[in-house]
C-alpha atoms as a PDB file:
ATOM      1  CA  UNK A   1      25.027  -0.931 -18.930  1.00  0.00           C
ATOM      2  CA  UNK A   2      23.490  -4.394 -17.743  1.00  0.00           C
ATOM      3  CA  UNK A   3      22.450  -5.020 -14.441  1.00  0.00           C
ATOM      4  CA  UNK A   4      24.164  -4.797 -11.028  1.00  0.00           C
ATOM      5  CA  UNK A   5      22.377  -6.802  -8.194  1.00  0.00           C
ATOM      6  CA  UNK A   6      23.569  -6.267  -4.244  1.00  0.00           C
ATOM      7  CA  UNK A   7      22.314  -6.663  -1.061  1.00  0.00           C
ATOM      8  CA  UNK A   8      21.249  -3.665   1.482  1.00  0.00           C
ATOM      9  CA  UNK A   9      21.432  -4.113   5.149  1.00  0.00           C
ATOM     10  CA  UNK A  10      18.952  -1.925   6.644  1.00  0.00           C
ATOM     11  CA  UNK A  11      18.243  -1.670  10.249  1.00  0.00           C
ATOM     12  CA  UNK A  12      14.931  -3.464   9.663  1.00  0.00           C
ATOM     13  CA  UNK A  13      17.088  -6.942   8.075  1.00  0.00           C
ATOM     14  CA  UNK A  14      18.889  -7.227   4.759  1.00  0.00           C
ATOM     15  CA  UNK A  15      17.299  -6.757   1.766  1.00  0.00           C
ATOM     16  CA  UNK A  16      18.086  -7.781  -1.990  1.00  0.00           C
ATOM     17  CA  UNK A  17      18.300  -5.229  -4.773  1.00  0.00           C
ATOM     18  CA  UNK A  18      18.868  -4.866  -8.820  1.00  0.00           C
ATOM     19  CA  UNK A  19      19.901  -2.072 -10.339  1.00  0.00           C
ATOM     20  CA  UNK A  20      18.704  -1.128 -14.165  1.00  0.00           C
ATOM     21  CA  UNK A  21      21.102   2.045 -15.640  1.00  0.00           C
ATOM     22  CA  UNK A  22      23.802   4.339 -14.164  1.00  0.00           C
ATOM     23  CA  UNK A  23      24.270   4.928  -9.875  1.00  0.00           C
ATOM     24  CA  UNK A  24      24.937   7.997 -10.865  1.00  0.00           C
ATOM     25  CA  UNK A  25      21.337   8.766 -12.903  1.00  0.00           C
ATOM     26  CA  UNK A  26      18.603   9.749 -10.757  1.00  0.00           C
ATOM     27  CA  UNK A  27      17.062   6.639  -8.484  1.00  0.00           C
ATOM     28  CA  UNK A  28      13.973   5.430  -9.037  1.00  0.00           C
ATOM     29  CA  UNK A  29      12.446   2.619  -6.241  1.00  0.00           C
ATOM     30  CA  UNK A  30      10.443  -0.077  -8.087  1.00  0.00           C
ATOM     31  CA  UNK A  31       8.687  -1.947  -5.680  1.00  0.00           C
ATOM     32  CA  UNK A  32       6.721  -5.285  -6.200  1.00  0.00           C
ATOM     33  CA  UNK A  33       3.324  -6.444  -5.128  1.00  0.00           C
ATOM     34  CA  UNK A  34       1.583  -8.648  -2.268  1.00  0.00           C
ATOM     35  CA  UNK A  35       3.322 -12.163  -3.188  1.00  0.00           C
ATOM     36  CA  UNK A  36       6.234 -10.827  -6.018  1.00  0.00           C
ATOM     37  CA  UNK A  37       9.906 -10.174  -6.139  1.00  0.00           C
ATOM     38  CA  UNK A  38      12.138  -7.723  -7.916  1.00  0.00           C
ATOM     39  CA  UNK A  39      11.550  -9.984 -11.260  1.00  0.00           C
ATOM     40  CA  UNK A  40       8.913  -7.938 -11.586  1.00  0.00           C
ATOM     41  CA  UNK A  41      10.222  -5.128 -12.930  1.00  0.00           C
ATOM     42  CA  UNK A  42      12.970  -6.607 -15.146  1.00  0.00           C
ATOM     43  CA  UNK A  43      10.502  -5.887 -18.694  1.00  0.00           C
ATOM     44  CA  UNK A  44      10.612  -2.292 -17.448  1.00  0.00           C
ATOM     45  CA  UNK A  45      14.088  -2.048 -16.234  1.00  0.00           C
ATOM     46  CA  UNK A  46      15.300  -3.552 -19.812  1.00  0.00           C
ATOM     47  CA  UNK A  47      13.374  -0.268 -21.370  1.00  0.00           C
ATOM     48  CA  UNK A  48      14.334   2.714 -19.283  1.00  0.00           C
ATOM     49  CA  UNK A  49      17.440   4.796 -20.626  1.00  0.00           C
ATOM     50  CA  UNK A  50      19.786   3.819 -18.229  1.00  0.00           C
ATOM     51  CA  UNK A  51      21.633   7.107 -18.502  1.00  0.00           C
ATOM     52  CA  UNK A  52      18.414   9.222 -17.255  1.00  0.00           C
ATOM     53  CA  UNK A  53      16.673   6.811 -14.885  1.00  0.00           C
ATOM     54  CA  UNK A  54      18.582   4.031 -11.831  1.00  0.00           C
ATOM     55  CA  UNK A  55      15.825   1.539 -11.811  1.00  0.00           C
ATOM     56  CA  UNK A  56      16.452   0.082  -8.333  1.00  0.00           C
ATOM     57  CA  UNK A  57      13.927  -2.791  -7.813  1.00  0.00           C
ATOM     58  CA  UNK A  58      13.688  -4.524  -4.737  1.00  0.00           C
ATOM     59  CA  UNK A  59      12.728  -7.536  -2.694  1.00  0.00           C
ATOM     60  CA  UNK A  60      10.612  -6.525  -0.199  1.00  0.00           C
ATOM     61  CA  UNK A  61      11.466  -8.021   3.142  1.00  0.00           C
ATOM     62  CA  UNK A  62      10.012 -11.609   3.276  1.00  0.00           C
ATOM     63  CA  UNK A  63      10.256 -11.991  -0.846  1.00  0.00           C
ATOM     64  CA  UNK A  64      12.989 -13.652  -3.145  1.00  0.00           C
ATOM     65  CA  UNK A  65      16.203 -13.328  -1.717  1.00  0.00           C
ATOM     66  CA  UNK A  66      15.860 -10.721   0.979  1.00  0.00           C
ATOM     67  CA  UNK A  67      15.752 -11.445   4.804  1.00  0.00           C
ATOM     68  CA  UNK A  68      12.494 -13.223   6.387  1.00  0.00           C
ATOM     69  CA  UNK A  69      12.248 -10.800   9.285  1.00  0.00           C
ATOM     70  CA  UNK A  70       9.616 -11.567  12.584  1.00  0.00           C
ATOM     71  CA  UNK A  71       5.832 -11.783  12.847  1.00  0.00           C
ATOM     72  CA  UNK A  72       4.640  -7.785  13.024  1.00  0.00           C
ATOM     73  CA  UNK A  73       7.578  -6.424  11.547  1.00  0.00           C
ATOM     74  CA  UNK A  74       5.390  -5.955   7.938  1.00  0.00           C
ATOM     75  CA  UNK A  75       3.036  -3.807   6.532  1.00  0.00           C
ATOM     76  CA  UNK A  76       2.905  -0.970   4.314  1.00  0.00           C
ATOM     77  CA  UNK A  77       4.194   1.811   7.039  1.00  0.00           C
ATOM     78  CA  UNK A  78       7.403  -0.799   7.960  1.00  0.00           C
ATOM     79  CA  UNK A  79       8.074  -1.626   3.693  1.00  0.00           C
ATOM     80  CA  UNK A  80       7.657   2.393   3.074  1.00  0.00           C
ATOM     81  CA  UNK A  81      10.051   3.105   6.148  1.00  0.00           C
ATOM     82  CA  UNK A  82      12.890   0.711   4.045  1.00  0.00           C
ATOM     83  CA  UNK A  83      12.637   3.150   1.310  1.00  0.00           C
ATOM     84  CA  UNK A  84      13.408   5.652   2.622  1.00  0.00           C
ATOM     85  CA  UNK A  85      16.595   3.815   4.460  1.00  0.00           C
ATOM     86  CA  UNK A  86      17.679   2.550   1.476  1.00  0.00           C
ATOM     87  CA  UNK A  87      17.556   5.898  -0.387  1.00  0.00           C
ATOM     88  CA  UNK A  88      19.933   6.861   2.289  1.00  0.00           C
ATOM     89  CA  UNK A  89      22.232   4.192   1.626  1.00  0.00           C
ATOM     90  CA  UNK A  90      22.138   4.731  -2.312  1.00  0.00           C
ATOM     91  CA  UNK A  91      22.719   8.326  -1.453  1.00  0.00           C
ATOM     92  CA  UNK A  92      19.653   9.890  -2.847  1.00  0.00           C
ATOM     93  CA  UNK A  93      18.616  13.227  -1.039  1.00  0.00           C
ATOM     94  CA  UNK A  94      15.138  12.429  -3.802  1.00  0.00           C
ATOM     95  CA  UNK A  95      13.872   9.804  -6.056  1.00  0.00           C
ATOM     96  CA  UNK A  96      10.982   8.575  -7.809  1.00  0.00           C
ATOM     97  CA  UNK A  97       8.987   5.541  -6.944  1.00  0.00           C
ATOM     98  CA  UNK A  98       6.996   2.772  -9.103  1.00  0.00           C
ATOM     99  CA  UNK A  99       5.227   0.358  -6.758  1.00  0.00           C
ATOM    100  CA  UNK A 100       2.443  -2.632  -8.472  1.00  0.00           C
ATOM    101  CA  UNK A 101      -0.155  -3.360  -6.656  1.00  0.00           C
ATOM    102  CA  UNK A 102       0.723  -3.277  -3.118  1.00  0.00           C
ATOM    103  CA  UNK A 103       4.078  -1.727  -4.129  1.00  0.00           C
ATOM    104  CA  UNK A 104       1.514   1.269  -4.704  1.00  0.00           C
ATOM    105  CA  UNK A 105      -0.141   1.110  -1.431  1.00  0.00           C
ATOM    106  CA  UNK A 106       3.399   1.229  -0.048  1.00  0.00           C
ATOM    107  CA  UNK A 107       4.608   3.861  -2.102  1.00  0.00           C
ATOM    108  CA  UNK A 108       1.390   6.202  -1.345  1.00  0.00           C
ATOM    109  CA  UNK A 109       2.674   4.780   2.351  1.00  0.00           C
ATOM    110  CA  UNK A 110       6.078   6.477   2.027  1.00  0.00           C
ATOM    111  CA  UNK A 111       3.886   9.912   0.732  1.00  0.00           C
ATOM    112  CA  UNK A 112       2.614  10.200   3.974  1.00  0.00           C
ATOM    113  CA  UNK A 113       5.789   9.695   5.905  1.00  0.00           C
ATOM    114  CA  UNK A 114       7.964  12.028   3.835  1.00  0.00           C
ATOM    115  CA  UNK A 115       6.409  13.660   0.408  1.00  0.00           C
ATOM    116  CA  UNK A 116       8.865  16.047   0.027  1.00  0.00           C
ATOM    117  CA  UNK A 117      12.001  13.155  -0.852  1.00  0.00           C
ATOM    118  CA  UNK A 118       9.520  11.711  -3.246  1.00  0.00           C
ATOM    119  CA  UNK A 119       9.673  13.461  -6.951  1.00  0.00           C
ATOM    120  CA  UNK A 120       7.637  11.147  -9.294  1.00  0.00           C
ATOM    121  CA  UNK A 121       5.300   7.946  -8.566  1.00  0.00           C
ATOM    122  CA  UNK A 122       3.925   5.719 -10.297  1.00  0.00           C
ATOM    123  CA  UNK A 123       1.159   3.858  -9.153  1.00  0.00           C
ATOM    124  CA  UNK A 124       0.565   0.512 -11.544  1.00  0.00           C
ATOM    125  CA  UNK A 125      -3.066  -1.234 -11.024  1.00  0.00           C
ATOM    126  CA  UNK A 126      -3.849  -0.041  -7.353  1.00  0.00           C
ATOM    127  CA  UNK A 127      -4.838   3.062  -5.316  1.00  0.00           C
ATOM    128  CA  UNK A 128      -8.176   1.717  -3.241  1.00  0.00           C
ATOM    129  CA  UNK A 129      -9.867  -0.972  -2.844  1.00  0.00           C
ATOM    130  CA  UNK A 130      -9.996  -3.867  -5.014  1.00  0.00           C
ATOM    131  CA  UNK A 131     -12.967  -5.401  -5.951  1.00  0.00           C
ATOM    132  CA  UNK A 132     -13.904  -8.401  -3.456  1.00  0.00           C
ATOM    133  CA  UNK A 133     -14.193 -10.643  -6.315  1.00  0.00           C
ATOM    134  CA  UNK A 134     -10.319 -10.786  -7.060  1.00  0.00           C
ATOM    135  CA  UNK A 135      -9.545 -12.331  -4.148  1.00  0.00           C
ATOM    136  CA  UNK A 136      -9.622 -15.761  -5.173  1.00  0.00           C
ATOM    137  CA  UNK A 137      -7.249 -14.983  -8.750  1.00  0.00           C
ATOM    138  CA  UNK A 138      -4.791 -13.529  -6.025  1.00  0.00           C
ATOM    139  CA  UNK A 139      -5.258 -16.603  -3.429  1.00  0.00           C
ATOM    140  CA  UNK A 140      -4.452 -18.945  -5.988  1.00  0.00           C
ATOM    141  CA  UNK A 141      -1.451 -17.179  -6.624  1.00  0.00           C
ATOM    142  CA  UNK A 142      -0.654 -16.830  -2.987  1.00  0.00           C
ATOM    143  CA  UNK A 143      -1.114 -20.825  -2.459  1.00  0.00           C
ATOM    144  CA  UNK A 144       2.013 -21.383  -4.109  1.00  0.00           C
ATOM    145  CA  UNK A 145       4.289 -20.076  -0.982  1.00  0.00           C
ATOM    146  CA  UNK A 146       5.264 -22.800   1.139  1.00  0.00           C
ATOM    147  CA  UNK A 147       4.020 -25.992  -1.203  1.00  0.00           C
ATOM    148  CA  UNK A 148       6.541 -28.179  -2.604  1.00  0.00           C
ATOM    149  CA  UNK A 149       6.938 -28.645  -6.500  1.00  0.00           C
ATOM    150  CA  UNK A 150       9.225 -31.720  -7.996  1.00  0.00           C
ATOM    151  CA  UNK A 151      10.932 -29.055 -10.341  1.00  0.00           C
ATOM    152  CA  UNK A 152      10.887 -26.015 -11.604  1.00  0.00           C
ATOM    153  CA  UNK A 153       9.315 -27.132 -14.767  1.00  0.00           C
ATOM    154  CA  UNK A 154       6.475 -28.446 -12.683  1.00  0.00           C
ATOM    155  CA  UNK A 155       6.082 -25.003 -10.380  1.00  0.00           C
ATOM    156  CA  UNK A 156       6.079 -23.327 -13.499  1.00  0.00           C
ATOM    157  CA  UNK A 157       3.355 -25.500 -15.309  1.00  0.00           C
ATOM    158  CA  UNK A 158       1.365 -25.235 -12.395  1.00  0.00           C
ATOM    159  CA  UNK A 159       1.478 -21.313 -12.303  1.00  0.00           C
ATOM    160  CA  UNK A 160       0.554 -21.172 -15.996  1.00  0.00           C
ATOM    161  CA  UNK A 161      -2.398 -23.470 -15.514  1.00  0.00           C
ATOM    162  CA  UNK A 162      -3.859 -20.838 -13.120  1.00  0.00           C
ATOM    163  CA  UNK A 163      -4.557 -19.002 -16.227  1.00  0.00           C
ATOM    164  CA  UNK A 164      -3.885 -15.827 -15.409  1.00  0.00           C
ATOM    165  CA  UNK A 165      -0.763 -14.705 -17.367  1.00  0.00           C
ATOM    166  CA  UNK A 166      -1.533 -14.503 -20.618  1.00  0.00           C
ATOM    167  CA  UNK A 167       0.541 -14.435 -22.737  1.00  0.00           C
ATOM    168  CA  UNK A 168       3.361 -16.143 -20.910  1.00  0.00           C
ATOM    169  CA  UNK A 169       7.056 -15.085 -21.961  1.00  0.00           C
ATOM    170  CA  UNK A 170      10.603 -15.632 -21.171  1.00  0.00           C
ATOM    171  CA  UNK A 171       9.958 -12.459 -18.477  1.00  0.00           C
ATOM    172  CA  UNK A 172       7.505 -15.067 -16.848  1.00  0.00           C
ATOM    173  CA  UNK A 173      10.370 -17.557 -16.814  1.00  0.00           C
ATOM    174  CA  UNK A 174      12.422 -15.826 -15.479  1.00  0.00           C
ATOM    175  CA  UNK A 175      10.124 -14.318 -12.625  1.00  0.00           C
ATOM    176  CA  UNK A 176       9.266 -17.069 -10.974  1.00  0.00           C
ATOM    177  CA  UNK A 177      12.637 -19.460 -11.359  1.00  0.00           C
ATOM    178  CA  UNK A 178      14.065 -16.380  -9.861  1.00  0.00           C
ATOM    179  CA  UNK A 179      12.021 -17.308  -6.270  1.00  0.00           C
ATOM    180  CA  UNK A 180      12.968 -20.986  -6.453  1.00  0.00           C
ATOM    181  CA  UNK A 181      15.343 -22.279  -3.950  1.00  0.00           C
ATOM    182  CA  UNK A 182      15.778 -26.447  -3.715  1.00  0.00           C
ATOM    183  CA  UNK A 183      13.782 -27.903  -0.972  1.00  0.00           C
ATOM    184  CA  UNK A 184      14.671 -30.544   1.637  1.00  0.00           C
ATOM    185  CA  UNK A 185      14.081 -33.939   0.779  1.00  0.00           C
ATOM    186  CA  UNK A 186      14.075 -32.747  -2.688  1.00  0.00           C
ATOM    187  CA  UNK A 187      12.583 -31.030  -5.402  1.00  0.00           C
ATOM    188  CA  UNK A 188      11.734 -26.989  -4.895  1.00  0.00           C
ATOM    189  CA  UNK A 189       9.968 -24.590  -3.302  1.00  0.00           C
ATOM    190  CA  UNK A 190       9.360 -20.439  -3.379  1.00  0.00           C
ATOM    191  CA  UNK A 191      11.723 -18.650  -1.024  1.00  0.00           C
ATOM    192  CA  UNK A 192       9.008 -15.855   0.093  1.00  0.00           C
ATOM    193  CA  UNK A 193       7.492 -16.450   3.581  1.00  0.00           C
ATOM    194  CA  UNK A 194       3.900 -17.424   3.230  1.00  0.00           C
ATOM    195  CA  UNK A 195       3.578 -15.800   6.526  1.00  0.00           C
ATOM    196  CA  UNK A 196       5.455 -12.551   5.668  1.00  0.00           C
ATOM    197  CA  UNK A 197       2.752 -12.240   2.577  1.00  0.00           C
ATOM    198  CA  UNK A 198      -0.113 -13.076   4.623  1.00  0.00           C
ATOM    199  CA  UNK A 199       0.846 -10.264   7.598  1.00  0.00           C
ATOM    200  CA  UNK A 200       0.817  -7.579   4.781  1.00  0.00           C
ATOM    201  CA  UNK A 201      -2.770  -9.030   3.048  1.00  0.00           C
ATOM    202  CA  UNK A 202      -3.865  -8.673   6.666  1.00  0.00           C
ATOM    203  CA  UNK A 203      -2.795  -4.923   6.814  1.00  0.00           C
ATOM    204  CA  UNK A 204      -4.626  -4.831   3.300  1.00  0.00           C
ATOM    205  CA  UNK A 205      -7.562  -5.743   4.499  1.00  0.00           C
ATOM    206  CA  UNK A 206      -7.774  -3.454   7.269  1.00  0.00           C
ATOM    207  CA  UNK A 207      -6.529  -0.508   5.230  1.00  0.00           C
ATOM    208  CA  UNK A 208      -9.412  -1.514   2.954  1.00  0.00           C
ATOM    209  CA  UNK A 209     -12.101  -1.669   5.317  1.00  0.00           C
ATOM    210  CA  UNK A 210     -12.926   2.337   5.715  1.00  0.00           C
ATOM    211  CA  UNK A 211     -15.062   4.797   3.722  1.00  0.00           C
ATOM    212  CA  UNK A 212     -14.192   6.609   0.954  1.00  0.00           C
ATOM    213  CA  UNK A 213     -11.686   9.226   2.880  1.00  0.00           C
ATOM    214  CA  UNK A 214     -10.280   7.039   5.398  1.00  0.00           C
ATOM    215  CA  UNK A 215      -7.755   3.833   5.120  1.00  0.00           C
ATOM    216  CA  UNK A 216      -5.687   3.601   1.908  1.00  0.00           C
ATOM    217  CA  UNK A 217      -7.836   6.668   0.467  1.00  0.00           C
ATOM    218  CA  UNK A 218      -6.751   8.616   3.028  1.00  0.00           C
ATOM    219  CA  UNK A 219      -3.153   8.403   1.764  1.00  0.00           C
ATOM    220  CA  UNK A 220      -4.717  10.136  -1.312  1.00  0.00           C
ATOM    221  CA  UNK A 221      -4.215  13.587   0.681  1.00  0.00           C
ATOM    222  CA  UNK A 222      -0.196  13.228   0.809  1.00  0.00           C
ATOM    223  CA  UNK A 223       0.426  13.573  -2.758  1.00  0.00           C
ATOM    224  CA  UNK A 224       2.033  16.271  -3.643  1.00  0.00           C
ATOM    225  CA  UNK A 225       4.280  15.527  -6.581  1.00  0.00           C
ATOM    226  CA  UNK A 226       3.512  14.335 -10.110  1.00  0.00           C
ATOM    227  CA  UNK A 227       1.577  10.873  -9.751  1.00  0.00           C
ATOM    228  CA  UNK A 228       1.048   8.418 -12.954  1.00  0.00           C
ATOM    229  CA  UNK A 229      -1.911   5.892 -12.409  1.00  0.00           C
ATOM    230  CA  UNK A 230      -2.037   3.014 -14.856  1.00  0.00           C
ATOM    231  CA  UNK A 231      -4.776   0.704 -14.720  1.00  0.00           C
ATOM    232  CA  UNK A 232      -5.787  -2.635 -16.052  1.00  0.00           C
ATOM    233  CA  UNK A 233      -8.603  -2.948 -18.074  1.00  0.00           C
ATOM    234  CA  UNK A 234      -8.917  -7.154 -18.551  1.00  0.00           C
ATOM    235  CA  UNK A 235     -10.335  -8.669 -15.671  1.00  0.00           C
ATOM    236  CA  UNK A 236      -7.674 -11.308 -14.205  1.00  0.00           C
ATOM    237  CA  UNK A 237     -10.647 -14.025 -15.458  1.00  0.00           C
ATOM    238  CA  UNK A 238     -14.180 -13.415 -16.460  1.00  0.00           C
ATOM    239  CA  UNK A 239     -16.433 -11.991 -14.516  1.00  0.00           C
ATOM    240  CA  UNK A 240     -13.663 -11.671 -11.399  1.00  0.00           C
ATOM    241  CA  UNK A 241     -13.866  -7.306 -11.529  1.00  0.00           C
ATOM    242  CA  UNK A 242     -10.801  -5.033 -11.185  1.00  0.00           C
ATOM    243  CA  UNK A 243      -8.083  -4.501  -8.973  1.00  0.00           C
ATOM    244  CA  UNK A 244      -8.341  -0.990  -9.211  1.00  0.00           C
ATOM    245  CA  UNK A 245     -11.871   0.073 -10.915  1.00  0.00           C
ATOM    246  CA  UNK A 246     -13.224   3.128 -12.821  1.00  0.00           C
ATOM    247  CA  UNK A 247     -14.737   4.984 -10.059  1.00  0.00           C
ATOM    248  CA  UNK A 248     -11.418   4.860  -8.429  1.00  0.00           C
ATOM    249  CA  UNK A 249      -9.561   5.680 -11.298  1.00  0.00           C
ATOM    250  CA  UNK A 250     -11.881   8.891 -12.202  1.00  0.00           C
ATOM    251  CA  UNK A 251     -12.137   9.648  -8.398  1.00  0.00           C
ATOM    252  CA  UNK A 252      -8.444   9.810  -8.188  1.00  0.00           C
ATOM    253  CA  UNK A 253      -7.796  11.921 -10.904  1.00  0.00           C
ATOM    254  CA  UNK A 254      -9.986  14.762  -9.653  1.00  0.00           C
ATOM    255  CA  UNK A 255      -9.028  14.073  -6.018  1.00  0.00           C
ATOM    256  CA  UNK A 256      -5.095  14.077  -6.572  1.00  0.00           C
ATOM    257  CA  UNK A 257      -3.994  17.602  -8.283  1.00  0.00           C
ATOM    258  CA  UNK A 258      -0.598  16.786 -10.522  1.00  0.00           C
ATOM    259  CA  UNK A 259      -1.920  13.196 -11.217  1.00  0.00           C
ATOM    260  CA  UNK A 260      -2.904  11.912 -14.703  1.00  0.00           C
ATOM    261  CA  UNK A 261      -4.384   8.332 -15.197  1.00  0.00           C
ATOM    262  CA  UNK A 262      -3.350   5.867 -18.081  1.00  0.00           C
ATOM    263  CA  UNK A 263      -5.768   2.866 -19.067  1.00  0.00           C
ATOM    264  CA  UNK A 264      -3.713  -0.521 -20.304  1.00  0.00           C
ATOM    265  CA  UNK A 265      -4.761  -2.968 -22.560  1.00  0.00           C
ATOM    266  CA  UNK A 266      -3.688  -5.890 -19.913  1.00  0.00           C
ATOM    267  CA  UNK A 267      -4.980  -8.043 -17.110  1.00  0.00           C
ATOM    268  CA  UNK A 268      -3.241  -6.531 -13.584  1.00  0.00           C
ATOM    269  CA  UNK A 269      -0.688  -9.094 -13.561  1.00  0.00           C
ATOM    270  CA  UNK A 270       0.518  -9.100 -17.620  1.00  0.00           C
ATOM    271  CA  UNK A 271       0.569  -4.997 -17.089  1.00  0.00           C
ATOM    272  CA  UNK A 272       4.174  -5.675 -15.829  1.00  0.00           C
ATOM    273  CA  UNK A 273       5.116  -6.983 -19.582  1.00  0.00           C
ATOM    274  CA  UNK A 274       3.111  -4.497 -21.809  1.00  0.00           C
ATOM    275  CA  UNK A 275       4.675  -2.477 -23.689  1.00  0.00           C
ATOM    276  CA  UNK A 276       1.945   0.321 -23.426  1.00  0.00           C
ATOM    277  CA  UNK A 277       2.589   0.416 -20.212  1.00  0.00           C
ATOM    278  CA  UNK A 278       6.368   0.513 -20.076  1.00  0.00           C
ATOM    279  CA  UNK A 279       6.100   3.337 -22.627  1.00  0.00           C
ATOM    280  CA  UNK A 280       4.009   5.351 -20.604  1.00  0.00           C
ATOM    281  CA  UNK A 281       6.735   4.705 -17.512  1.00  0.00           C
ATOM    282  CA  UNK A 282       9.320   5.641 -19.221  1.00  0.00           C
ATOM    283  CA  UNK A 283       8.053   9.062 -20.951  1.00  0.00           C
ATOM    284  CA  UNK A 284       6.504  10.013 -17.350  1.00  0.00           C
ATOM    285  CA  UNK A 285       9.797   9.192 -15.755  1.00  0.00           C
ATOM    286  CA  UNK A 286      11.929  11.378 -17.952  1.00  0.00           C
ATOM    287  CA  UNK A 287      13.136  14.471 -17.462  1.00  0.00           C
ATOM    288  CA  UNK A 288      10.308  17.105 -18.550  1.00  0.00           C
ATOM    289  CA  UNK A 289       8.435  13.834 -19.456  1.00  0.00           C
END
C-alpha cells in the first residue's frame, strides 16, 4: 500500500507523521528515541502486513520535520500526552505502541496516564537505567545537532566514522538524509533542536536517578496489557555496557505479569534494522500473535 506521510496539529505544536499499511487496520504508535526521527522505523514499517497493523511513526516534537516547540514544553509526560492526542485525531478509541529507547520510556509514560487505550507495547532496548558507560556512544551521536556539515555525503561519513552502526545500509541512508535541511551560508545541517534533545536527556537523567521502585521503574506498575521487551546484546563499542542490561531484563519479566522478553543479536542502535527483531514485532503485533 506504500506510505502516506502528513502532518498533525496537536494542541502542543504540529507534528510530522508516516503511515506504514491501511487507516483502516488497527494503529500502532512507533515512536523514536532521544536524538531520532520517524526514519527509524521505516525497516519495520516495510515488514508489517499492512492489512493487520497502521504503523504510524512519528517525529517527536523537536525532531525531523515536526514543530520546535519552547524550553519546558518536553519530556516523557508532554511526548506521551501527544499520543494520546494524536490517537484522537487518527480516530483510534485503542492502539498499540513501539517506542526505542526513549520512545520506550515514553510509551511506559503514556501507561501511566491512560493503560486502558493502550493494547500492545513494545519496548525495544530500554525499560531502566542504562548503564553510565553509554553515555559517551550516545553524546557522540547527540553532537551532531546544531554543527554544520559541507554535504550530506560529509554528515553521513562523519556518522559512520563514529562506528557505531554496523553494518550500515540504504535504511541508514535514508535515516539520517531524512533530518537534513540546507544551512545558511551553505552546506547542511540536522533539523532536530539540540536543545529540544537535551531538555528530554535532562528528564532522563532525573527519571534515572531513583532506586529500584521509583523513577522510570516505577512506571513498571502501569502495565497492564501484553508488553514485548527486546534487548540488545552487542555493546554499542567494547567495553561501553548496555542500554538496557540483564538484571533489568530478568527483573522486568518477573515484575511485569503479561510481558515476555526477546534477546537480539544487535548493538541498540542496528536493532532498528534486524531482522530478528522485526520478526519478533511483527508476530507479537498480530492478531492472536
Amino acid at each position: 500500500m506504500g506510505t502516506t506521510e502528513f502532518d498533525l496539529q496537536l494542541t502542543s505544536g504540529r507534528l510530522h507523521a508516516r503511515r506504514h499499511g491501511s487507516p483502516g487496520a488497527p494503529l500502532v504508535l512507533a515512536v523514536p528515541g532521544l536524538s531520532a526521527n520517524l526514519m527509524s522505523f521505516e525497516f519495520l514499517g516495510e515488514r508489517t502486513d499492512p492489512e493487520t497493523v497502521q504503523l504510524v511513526s512519528v517525529d517527536l516534537r523537536g525532531r525531523g520535520l515536526s514543530d520546535v516547540t519552547p524550553p519546558g514544553s518536553y519530556g516523557w509526560v508532554r511526548h506521551a500526552a501527544d499520543l494520546f492526542e494524536i490517537a484522537d485525531q487518527l480516530a483510534a478509541e485503542t492502539f498499540s505502541l513501539v517506542g526505542h529507547s526513549m520512545g520506550a520510556a515514553v510509551a511506559m509514560a503514556a501507561a501511566a496516564q491512560d493503560a486502558t487505550r493502550i493494547e500492545r507495547m513494545v519496548l525495544v532496548d530500554l525499560c531502566g537505567v542504562p548503564d553510565p558507560s553509554t553515555a559517551a556512544p550516545i553524546g557522540a551521536s547527540v553532537a551532531r545537532l546544531g554543527a554544520v556539515y559541507p554535504s550530506a555525503q560529509a554528515y553521513i561519513d562523519q556518522i559512520k566514522a563514529i562506528g557505531t552502526i554496523q553494518p550500515w545500509s540504504e535504511y541508514w541512508d535514508r535515516y539520517f538524509r531524512y533530518e537534513l535541511q540546507p544551512a545558511e551560508g551553505g552546506g547542511v545541517a540536522a533539523r532536530t533542536s539540540r536543545a529540544a534533545v537535551t531538555e528530554d536527556a535532562m528528564f532522563g537523567v532525573g527519571a534515572c536517578a531513583f532506586g529500584d521502585a521509583a523513577g522510570v521503574y516505577g512506571l513498571w506498575t502501569s502495565l497492564s496489557m501484553p508488553v514485548l521487551l527486546l534487548r540488545a546484546t552487542r555493546e554499542m563499542f567494547p567495553g561501553t555496557g548496555f542500554i538496557l542490561s540483564r538484571r533489568d531484563r530478568d527483573r522486568f519479566t518477573e515484575q511485569v505479569s503479561r510481558a515476555v522478553a526477546v534477546d537480539i543479536d544487535a548493538n541498540h542502535y542496528t536493532i532498528a534494522t534486524s531482522d530478528e527483531a522485526v520478526g519478533a514485532i511483527a508476530r507479537f503485533l498480530t492478531p492472536g500473535g
